[in-house]
Protein backbone atom coordinates (compact mmCIF):
# COMPACT_ATOMS: atom_id res chain seq x y z
CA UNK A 1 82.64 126.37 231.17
CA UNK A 2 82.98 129.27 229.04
CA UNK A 3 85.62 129.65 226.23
CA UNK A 4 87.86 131.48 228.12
CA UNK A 5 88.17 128.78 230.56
CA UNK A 6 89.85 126.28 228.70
CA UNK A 7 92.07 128.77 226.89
CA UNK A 8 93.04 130.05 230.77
CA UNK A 9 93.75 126.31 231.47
CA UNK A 10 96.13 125.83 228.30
CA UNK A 11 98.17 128.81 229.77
CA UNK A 12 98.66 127.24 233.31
CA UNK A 13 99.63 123.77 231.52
CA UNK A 14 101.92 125.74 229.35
CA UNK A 15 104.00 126.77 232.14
CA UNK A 16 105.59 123.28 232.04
CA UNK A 17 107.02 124.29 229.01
CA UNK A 18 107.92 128.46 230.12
CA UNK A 19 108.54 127.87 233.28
CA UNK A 20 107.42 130.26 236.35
CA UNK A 21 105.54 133.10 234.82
CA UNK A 22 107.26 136.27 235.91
CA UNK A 23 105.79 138.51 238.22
CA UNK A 24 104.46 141.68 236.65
CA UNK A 25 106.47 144.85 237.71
CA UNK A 26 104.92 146.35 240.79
CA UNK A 27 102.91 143.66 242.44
CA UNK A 28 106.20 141.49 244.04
CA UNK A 29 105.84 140.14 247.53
CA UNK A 30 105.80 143.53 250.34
CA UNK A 31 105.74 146.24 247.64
CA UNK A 32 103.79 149.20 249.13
CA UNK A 33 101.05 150.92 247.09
CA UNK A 34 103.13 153.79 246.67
CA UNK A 35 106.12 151.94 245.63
CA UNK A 36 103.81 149.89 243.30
CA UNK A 37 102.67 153.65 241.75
CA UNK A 38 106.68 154.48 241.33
CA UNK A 39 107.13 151.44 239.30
CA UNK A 40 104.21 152.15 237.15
CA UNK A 41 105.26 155.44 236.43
CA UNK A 42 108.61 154.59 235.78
CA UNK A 43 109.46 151.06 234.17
CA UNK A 44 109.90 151.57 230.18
CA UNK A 45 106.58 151.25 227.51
CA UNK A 46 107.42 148.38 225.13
CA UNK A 47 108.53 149.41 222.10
CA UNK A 48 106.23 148.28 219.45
CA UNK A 49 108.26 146.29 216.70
CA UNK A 50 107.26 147.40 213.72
CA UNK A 51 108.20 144.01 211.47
CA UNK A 52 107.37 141.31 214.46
CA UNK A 53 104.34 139.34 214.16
CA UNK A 54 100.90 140.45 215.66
CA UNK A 55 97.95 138.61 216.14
CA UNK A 56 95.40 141.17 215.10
CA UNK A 57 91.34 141.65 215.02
CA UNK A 58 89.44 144.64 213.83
CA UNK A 59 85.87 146.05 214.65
CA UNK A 60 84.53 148.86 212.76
CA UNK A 61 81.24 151.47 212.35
CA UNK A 62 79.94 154.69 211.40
CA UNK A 63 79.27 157.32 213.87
CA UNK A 64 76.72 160.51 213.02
CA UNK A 65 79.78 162.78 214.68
CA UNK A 66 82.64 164.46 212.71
CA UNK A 67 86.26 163.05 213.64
CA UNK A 68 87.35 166.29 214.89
CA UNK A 69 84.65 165.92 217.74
CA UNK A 70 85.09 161.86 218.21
CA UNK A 71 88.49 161.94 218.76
CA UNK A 72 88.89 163.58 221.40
CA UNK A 73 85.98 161.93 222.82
CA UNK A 74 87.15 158.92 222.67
CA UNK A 75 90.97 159.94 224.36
CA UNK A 76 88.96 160.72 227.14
CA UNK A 77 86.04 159.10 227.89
CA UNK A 78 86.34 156.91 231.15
CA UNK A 79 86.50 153.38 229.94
CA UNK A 80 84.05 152.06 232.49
CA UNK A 81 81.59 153.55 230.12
CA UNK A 82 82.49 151.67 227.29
CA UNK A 83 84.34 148.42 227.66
CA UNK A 84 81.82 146.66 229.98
CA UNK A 85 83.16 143.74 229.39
CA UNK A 86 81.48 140.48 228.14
CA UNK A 87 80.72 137.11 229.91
CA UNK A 88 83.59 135.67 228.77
CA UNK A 89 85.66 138.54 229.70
CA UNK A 90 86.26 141.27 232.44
CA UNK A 91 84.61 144.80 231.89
CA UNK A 92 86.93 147.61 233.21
CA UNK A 93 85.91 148.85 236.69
CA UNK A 94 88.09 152.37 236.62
CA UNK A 95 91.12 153.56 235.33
CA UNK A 96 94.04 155.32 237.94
CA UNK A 97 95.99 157.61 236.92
CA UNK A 98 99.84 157.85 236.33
CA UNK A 99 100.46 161.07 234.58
CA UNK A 100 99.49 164.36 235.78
CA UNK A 101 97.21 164.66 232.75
CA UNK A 102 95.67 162.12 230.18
CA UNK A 103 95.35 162.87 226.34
CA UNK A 104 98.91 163.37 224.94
CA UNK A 105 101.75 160.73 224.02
CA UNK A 106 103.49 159.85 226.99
CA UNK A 107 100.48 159.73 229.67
CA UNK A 108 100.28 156.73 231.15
CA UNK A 109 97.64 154.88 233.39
CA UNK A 110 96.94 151.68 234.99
CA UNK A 111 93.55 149.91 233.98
CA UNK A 112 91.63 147.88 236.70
CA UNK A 113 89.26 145.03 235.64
CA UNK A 114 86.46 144.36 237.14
CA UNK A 115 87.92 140.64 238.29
CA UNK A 116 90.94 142.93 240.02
CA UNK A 117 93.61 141.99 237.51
CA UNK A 118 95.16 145.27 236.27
CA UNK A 119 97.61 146.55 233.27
CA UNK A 120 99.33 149.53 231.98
CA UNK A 121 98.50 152.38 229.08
CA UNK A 122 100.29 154.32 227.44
CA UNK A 123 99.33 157.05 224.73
CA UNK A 124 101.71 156.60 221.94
CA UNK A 125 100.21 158.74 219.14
CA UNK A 126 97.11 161.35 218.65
CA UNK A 127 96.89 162.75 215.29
CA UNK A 128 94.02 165.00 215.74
CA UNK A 129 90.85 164.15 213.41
CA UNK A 130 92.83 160.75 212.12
CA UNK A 131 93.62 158.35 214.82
CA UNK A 132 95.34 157.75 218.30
CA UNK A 133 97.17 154.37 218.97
CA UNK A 134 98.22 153.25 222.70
CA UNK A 135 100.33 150.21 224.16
CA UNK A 136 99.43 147.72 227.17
CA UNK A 137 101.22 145.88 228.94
CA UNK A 138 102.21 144.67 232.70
CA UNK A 139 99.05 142.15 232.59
CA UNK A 140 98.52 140.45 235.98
CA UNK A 141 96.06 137.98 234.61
CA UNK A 142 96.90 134.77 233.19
CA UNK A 143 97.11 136.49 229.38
CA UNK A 144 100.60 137.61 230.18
CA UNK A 145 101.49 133.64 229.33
CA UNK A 146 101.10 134.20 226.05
CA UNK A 147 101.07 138.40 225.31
CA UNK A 148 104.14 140.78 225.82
CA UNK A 149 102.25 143.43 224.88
CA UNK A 150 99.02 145.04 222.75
CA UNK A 151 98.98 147.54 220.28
CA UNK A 152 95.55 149.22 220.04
CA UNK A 153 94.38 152.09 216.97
CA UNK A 154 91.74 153.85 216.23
CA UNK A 155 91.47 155.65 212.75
CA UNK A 156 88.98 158.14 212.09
CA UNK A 157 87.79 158.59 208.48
CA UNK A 158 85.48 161.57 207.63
CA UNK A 159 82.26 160.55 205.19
CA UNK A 160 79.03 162.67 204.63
CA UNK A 161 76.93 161.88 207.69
CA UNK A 162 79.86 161.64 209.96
CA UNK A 163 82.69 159.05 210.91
CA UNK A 164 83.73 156.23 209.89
CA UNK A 165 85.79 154.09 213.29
CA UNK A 166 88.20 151.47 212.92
CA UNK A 167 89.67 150.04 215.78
CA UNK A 168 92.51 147.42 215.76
CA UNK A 169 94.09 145.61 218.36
CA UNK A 170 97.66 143.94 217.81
CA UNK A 171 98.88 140.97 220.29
CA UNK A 172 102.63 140.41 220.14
CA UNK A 173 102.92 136.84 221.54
CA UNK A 174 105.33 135.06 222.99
CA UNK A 175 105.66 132.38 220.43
CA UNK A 176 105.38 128.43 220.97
CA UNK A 177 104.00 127.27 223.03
CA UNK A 178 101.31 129.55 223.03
CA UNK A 179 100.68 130.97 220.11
CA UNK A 180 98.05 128.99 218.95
CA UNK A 181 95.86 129.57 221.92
CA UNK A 182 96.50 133.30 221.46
CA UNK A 183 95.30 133.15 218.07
CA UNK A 184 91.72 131.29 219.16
CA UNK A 185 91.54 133.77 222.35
CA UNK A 186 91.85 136.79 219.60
CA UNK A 187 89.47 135.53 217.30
CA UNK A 188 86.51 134.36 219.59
CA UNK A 189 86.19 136.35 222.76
CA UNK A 190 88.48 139.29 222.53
CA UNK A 191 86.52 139.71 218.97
CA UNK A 192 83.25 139.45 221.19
CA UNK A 193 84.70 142.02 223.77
CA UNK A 194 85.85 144.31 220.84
CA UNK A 195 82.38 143.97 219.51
CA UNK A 196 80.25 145.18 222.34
CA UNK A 197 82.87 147.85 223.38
CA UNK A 198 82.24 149.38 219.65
CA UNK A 199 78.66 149.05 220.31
CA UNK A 200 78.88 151.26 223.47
CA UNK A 201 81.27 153.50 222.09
CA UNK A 202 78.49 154.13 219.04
CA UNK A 203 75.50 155.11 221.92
CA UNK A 204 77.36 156.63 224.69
CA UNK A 205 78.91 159.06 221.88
CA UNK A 206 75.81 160.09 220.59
CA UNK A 207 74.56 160.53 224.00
CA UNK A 208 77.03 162.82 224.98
CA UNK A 209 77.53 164.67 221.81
CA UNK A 210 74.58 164.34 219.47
CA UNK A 211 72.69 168.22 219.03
CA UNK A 212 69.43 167.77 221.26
CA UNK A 213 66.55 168.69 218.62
CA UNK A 214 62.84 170.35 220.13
């Protein structure tokens, strides 16, 4: 059993103490597709609390590119590329839009893992060369026990060969009696799944925008 399993087993036993687990916006009994879209385009981005309490974890590395050419890279690379995903955890199989474009605050999407379960993005911020931060939310899967939402960040910090990346993630939880469970989840496989996305993000960056040398 991996050690997801017993952390996905906690949250179904927890539900004696929360009660039914609410079901995410868009996906109630005889909702069409395009009713489902309507919702996701419409129903309000959390607002992220600036003094609540996160459970956080941070991955960072240095990149051979200059911010000002990573950044808007990263905004817009399809995630499929690089958040595979780990054994513990569900890669991303595509991402569907919700905006008419992606890349500014306000564009929104809906991410689809490769298990089925989805959620929602939103850009929040893109300071160009110095970081973008996004929110998700709307989880189908059984993390929306213990998560309202997740703040994600990168910063971008210029040095002399290039970049150096620092990506956060922020969980606001939903308290007792879950928060413990959150806290293990963050540190041992979402770390792992933070981890090997940084890793691809590192080679499929320099495979798209390293200079080709003769």
């Amino acid at each position: 059993m991996s050690r997801s399993a017993p952390f996905a087993l906690l949250f179904l036993a927890s539900g004696v103490f929360l009660g039914a687990c609410a079901t995410p916006v868009g996906y109630a009994s005889g909702t069409s597709s395009l009713e489902r879209d309507s919702l996701h385009r419409s129903t309000p981005a959390p607002t992220v609390e600036s003094q609540a309490r996160f459970v956080s974890h941070t991955v960072e590395a240095d990149i051979a590119l200059s911010p000002d050419r990573l950044l808007p890279w990263l905004v817009n690379v399809p995630l499929e590329r690089v958040l595979p995903g780990t054994e513990q955890l569900a890669g991303i199989e595509r991402t569907e839009a919700l905006s008419p474009t992606w890349g500014s605050p306000g564009a929104r999407r809906r991410v689809v893992l490769r298990d089925g379960n989805t959620s929602l993005e939103e850009l929040l911020v893109v300071e160009e060369g110095r970081r973008f931060q996004y929110v998700v939310w709307n989880f189908t899967n059984s993390s929306r026990r213990a998560v309202q939402y997740a703040v994600g960040e990168f910063h971008f910090t210029p040095t002399e060969t290039g970049t150096h990346l620092r990506w956060t993630y922020r969980f606001r939880g939903n308290g007792w009696p879950t928060e413990g469970f959150l806290e293990s989840f963050v540190e041992e496989d979402f770390a792992g799944y933070m981890r090997v996305g940084m890793e691809h993000i590192q080679a499929e960056a320099l495979r798209d925008l390293a200079p080709v040398t003769n």
